[in-house]
C-alpha atoms as a PDB file:
ATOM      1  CA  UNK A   1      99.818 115.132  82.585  1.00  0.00           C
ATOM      2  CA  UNK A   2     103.363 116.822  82.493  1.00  0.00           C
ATOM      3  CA  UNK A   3     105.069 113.746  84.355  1.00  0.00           C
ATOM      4  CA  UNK A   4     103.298 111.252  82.306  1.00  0.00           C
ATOM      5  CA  UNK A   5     105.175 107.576  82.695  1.00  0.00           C
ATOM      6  CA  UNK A   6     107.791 109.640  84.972  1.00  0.00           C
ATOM      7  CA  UNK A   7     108.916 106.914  87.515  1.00  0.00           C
ATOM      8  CA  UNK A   8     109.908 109.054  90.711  1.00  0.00           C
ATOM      9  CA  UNK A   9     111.584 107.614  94.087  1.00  0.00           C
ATOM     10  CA  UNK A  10     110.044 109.676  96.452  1.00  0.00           C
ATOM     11  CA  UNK A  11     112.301 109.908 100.182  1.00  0.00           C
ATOM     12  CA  UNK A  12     111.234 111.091 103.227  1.00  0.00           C
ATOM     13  CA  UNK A  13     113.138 111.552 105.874  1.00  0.00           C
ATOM     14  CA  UNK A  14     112.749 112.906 110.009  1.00  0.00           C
ATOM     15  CA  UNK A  15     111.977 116.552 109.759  1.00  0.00           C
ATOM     16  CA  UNK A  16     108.769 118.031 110.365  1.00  0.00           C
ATOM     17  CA  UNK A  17     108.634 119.312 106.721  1.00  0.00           C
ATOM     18  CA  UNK A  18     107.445 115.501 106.557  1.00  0.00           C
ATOM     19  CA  UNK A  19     104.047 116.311 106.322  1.00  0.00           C
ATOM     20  CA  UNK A  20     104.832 118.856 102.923  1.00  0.00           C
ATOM     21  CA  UNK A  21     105.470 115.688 101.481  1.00  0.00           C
ATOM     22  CA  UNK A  22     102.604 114.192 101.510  1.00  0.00           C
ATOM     23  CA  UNK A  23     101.428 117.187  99.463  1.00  0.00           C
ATOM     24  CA  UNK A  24     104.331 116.530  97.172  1.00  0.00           C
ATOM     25  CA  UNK A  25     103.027 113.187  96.425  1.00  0.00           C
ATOM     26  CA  UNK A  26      99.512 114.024  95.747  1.00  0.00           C
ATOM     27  CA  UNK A  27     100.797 116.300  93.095  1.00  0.00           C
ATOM     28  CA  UNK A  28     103.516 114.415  91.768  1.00  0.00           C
ATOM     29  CA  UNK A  29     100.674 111.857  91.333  1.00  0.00           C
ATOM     30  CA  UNK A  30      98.024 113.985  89.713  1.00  0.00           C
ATOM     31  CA  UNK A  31     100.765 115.258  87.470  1.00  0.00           C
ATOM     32  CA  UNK A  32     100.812 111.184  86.349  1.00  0.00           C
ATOM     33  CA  UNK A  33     104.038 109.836  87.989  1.00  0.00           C
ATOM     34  CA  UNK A  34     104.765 106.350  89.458  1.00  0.00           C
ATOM     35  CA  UNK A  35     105.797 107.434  92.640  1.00  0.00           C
ATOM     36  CA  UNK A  36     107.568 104.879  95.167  1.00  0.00           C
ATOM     37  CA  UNK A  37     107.893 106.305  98.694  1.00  0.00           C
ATOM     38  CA  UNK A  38     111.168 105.550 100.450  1.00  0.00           C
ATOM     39  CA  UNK A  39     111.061 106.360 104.595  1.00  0.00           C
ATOM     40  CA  UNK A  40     113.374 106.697 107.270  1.00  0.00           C
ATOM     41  CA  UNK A  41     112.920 105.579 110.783  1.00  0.00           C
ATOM     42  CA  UNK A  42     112.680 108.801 111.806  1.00  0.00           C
ATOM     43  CA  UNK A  43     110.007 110.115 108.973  1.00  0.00           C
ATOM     44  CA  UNK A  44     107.811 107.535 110.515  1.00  0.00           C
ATOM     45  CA  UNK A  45     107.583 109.304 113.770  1.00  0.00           C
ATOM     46  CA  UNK A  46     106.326 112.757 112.180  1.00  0.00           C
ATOM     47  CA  UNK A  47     103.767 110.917 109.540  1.00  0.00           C
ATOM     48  CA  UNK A  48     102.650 107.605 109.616  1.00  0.00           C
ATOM     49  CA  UNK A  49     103.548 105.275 106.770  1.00  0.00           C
ATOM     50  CA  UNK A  50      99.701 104.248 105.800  1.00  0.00           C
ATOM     51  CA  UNK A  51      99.189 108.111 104.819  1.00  0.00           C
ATOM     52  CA  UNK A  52     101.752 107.831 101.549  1.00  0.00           C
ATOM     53  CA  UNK A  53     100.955 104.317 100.838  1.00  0.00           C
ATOM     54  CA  UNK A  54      97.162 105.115 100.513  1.00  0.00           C
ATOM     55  CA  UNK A  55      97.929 108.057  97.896  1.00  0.00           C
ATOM     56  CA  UNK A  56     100.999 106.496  95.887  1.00  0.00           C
ATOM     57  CA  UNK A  57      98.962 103.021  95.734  1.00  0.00           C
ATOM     58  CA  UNK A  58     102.844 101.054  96.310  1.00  0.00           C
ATOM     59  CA  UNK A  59     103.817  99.667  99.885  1.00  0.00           C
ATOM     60  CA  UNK A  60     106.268 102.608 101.333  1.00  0.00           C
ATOM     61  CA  UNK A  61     109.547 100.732 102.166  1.00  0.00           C
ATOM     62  CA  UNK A  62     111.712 101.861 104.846  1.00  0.00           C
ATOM     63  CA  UNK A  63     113.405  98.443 105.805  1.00  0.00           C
ATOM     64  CA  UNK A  64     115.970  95.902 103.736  1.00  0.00           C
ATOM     65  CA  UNK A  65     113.821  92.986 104.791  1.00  0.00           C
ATOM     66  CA  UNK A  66     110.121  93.014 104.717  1.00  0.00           C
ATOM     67  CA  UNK A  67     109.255  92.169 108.184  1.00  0.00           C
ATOM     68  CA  UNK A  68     106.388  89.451 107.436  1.00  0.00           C
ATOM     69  CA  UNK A  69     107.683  87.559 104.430  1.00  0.00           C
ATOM     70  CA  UNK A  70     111.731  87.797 104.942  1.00  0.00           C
ATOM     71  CA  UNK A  71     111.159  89.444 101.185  1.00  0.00           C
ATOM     72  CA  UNK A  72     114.139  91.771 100.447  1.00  0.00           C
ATOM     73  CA  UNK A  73     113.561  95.542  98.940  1.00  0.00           C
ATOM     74  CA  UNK A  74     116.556  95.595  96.404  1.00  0.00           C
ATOM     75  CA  UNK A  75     118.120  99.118  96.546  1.00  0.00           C
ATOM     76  CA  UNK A  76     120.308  98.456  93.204  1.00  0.00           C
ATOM     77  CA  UNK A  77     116.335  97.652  92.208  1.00  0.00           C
ATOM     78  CA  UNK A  78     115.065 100.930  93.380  1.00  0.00           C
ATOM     79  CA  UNK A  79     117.795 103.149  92.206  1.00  0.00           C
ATOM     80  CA  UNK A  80     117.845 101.267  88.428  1.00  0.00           C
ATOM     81  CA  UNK A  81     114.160 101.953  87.823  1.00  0.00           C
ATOM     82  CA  UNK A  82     113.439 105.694  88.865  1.00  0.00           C
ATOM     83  CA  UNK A  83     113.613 108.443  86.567  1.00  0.00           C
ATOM     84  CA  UNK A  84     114.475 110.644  89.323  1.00  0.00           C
ATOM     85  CA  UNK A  85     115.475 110.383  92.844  1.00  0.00           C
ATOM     86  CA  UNK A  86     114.072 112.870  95.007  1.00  0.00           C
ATOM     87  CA  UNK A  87     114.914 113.817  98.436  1.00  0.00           C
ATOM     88  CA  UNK A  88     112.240 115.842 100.571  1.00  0.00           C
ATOM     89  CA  UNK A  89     112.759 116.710 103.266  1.00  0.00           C
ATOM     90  CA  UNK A  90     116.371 116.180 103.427  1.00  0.00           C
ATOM     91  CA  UNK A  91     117.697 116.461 106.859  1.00  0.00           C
ATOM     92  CA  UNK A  92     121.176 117.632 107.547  1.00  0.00           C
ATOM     93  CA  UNK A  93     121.453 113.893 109.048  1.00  0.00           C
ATOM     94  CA  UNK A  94     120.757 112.646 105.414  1.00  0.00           C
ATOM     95  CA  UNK A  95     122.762 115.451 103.334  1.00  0.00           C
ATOM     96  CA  UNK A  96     125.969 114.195 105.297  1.00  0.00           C
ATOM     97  CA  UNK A  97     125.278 110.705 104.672  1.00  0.00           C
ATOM     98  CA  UNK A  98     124.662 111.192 101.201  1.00  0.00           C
ATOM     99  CA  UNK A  99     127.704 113.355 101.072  1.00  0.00           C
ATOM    100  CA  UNK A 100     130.369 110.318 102.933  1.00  0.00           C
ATOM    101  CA  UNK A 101     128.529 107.761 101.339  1.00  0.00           C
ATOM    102  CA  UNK A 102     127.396 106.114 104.758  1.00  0.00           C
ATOM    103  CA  UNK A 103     124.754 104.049 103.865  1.00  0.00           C
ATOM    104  CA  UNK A 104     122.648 102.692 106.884  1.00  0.00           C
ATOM    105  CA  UNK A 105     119.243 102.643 105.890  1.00  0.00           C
ATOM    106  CA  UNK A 106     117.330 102.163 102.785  1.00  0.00           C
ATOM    107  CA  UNK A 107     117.247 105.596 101.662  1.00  0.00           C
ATOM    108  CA  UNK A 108     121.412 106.200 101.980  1.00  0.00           C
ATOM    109  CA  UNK A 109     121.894 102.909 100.491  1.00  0.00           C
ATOM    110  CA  UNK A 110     119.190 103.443  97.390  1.00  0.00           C
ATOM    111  CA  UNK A 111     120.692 107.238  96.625  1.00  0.00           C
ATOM    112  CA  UNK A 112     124.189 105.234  96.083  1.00  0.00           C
ATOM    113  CA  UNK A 113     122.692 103.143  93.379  1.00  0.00           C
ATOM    114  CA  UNK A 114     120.453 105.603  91.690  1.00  0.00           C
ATOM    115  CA  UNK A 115     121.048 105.739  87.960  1.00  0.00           C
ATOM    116  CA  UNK A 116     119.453 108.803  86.891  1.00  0.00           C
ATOM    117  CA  UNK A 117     119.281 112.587  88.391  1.00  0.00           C
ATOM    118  CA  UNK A 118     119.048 113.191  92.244  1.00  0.00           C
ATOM    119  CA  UNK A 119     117.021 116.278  93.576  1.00  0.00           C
ATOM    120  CA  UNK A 120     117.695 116.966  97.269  1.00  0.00           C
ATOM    121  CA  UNK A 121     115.046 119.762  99.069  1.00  0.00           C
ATOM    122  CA  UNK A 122     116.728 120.955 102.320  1.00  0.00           C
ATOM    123  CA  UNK A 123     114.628 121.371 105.701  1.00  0.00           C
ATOM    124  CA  UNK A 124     115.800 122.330 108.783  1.00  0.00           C
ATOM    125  CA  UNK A 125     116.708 125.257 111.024  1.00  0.00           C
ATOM    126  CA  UNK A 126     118.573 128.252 109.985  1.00  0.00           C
ATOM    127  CA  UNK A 127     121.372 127.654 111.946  1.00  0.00           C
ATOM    128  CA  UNK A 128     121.669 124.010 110.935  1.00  0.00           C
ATOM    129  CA  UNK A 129     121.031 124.681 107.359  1.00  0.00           C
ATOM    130  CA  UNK A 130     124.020 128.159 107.315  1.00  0.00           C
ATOM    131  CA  UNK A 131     126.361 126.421 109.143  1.00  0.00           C
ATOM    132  CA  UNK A 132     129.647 125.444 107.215  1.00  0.00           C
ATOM    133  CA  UNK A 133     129.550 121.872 107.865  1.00  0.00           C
ATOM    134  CA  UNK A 134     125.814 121.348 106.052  1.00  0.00           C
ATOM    135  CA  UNK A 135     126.802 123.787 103.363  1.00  0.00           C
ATOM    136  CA  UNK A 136     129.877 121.903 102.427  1.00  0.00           C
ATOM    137  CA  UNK A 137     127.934 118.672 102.569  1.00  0.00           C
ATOM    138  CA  UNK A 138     125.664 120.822 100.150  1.00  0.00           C
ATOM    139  CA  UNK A 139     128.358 121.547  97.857  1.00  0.00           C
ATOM    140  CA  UNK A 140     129.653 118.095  97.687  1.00  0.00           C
ATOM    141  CA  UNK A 141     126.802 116.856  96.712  1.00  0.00           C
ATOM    142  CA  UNK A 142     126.135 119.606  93.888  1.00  0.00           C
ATOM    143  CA  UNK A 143     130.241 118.301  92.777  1.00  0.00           C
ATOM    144  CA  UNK A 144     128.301 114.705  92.474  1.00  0.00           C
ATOM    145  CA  UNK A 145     125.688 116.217  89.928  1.00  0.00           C
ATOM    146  CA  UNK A 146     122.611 116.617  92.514  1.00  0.00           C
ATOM    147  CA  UNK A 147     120.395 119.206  92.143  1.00  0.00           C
ATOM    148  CA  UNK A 148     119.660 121.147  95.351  1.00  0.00           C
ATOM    149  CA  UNK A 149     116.440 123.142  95.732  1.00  0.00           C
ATOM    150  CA  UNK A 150     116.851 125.783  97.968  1.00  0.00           C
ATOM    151  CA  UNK A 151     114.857 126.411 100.988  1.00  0.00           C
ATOM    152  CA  UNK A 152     112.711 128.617 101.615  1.00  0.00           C
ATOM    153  CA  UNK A 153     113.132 131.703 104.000  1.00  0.00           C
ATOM    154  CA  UNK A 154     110.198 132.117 106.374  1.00  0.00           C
ATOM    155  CA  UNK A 155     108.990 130.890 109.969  1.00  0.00           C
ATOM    156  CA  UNK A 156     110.632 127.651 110.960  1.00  0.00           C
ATOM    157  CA  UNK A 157     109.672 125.030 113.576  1.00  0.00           C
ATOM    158  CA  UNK A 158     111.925 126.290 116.072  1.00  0.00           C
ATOM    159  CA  UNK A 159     109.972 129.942 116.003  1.00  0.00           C
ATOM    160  CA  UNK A 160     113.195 131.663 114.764  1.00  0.00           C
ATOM    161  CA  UNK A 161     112.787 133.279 111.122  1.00  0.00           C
ATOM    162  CA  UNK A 162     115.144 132.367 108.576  1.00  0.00           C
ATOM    163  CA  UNK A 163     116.354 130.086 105.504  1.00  0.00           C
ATOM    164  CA  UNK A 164     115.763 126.688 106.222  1.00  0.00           C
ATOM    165  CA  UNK A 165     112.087 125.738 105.301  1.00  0.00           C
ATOM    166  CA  UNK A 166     111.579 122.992 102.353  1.00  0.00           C
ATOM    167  CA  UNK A 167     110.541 124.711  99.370  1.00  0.00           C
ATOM    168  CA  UNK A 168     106.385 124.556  98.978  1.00  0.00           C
ATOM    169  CA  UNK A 169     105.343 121.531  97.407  1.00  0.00           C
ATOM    170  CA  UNK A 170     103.793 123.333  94.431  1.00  0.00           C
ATOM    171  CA  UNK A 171     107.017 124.529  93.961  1.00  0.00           C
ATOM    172  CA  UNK A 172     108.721 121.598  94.164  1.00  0.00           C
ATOM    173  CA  UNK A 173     106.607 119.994  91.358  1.00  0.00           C
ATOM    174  CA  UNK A 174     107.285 122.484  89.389  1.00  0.00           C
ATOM    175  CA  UNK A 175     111.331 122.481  89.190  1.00  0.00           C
ATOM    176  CA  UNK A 176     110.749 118.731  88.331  1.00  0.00           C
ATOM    177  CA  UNK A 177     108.469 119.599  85.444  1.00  0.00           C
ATOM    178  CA  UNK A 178     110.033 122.001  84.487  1.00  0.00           C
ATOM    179  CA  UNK A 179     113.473 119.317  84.302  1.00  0.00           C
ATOM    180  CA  UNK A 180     111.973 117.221  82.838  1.00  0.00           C
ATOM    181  CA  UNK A 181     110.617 119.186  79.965  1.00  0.00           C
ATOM    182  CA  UNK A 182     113.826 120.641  79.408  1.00  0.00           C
ATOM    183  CA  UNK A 183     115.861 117.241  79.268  1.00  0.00           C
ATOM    184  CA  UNK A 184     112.707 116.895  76.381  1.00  0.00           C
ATOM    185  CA  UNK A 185     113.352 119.432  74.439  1.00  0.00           C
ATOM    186  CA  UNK A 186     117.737 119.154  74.736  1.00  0.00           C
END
C-alpha cells in the first residue's frame, strides 16, 4: 500500500470532472490513505455528498458550522493534519481564489492553512483554462510552491476539443505516489 498512513485532504469543487473524483478517492483509498473529502457548494450539485462519504468512511465537510449540532469544522484543523492537500477538480473559480487568498468557503479557507504540499488538478474548458487570466492565477500559485497537474487534452464538456480535462484519476494517483516516494528516498 504505496500511501500507507498518508493523510490526504481531498477537495472537490463545481466542475463536472466531479465525478473523476470519486474515482480518485477509491484509489487513493485502496492505495491506504486517510482521505478527508472537502466540498464546495457547487461540487454538491454535480455529485451528491453521500457518494464520497460512503467510500472515504469520514463525514465530507463543506460548511464552517455543522448544521445539526452548531459543531465547528476547524480549517487551521484540517490544513495541520494532512499530508497533502489536493485539489481536483480545481475550477478556474477556485484557482483565483486560491491565488488572492479570498477565502469564502471551507475549501479557500483550509488551502490557506495547509501545512504541507498542495496539488491543484485543473478542469475546465479550453478557453477558460488558455486564457491569460487562469494561467497567471496558475503561475502564482506554482510561485507559492503548489504543484499543478496538467490537464489533459481531449473532448471536453462543452463538445469543443482541447486542453482542459482533469488528468485521469489513475494518473492522478500516480504523481502522488510517485511524490511521495521521492520525498522518501530525498
Amino acid at each position: 500500500m504505496p500511501l500507507k498512513g498518508k493523510k490526504i485532504v481531498l477537495c472537490v469543487t463545481g466542475s463536472i470532472a466531479a465525478y473523476k473524483a470519486v474515482y480518485l478517492l477509491r484509489g487513493l483509498v485502496k492505495a491506504g490513505a486517510e482521505v478527508q473529502v472537502l466540498m464546495t457548494e457547487a461540487a454538491k450539485k454535480f455529485v451528491a455528498p453521500l457518494t464520497f462519504s460512503s467510500l472515504s468512511g469520514k463525514p465530507v465537510l463543506s460548511d464552517f458550522f455543522s448544521k445539526d449540532s452548531g459543531s465547528w469544522n476547524n480549517h487551521v484543523d484540517l490544513g495541520g493534519w494532512a499530508d497533502l492537500f489536493l485539489v481536483a477538480p480545481a475550477t478556474a473559480t477556485t484557482v483565483a481564489k486560491m491565488a488572492i487568498g479570498l477565502c469564502d468557503n471551507l475549501v479557500t479557507t483550509s488551502y490557506l492553512s495547509a501545512k504541507c504540499p498542495v496539488m491543484v488538478a485543473p478542469a475546465m474548458d479550453m478557453d477558460m483554462f488558455e486564457h491569460p487570466a487562469l494561467q497567471e492565477n496558475l503561475d502564482k500559485l506554482r510561485s507559492f510552491g503548489n504543484l499543478i497537474i496538467e490537464p489533459a487534452s481531449g473532448e471536453l464538456a462543452s463538445g469543443l476539443i482541447g486542453k482542459g480535462r482533469m488528468e485521469e484519476p489513475e494518473q492522478i494517483l500516480r504523481i502522488i505516489e510517485k511524490f511521495f516516494s521521492e520525498k522518501k528516498n530525498s
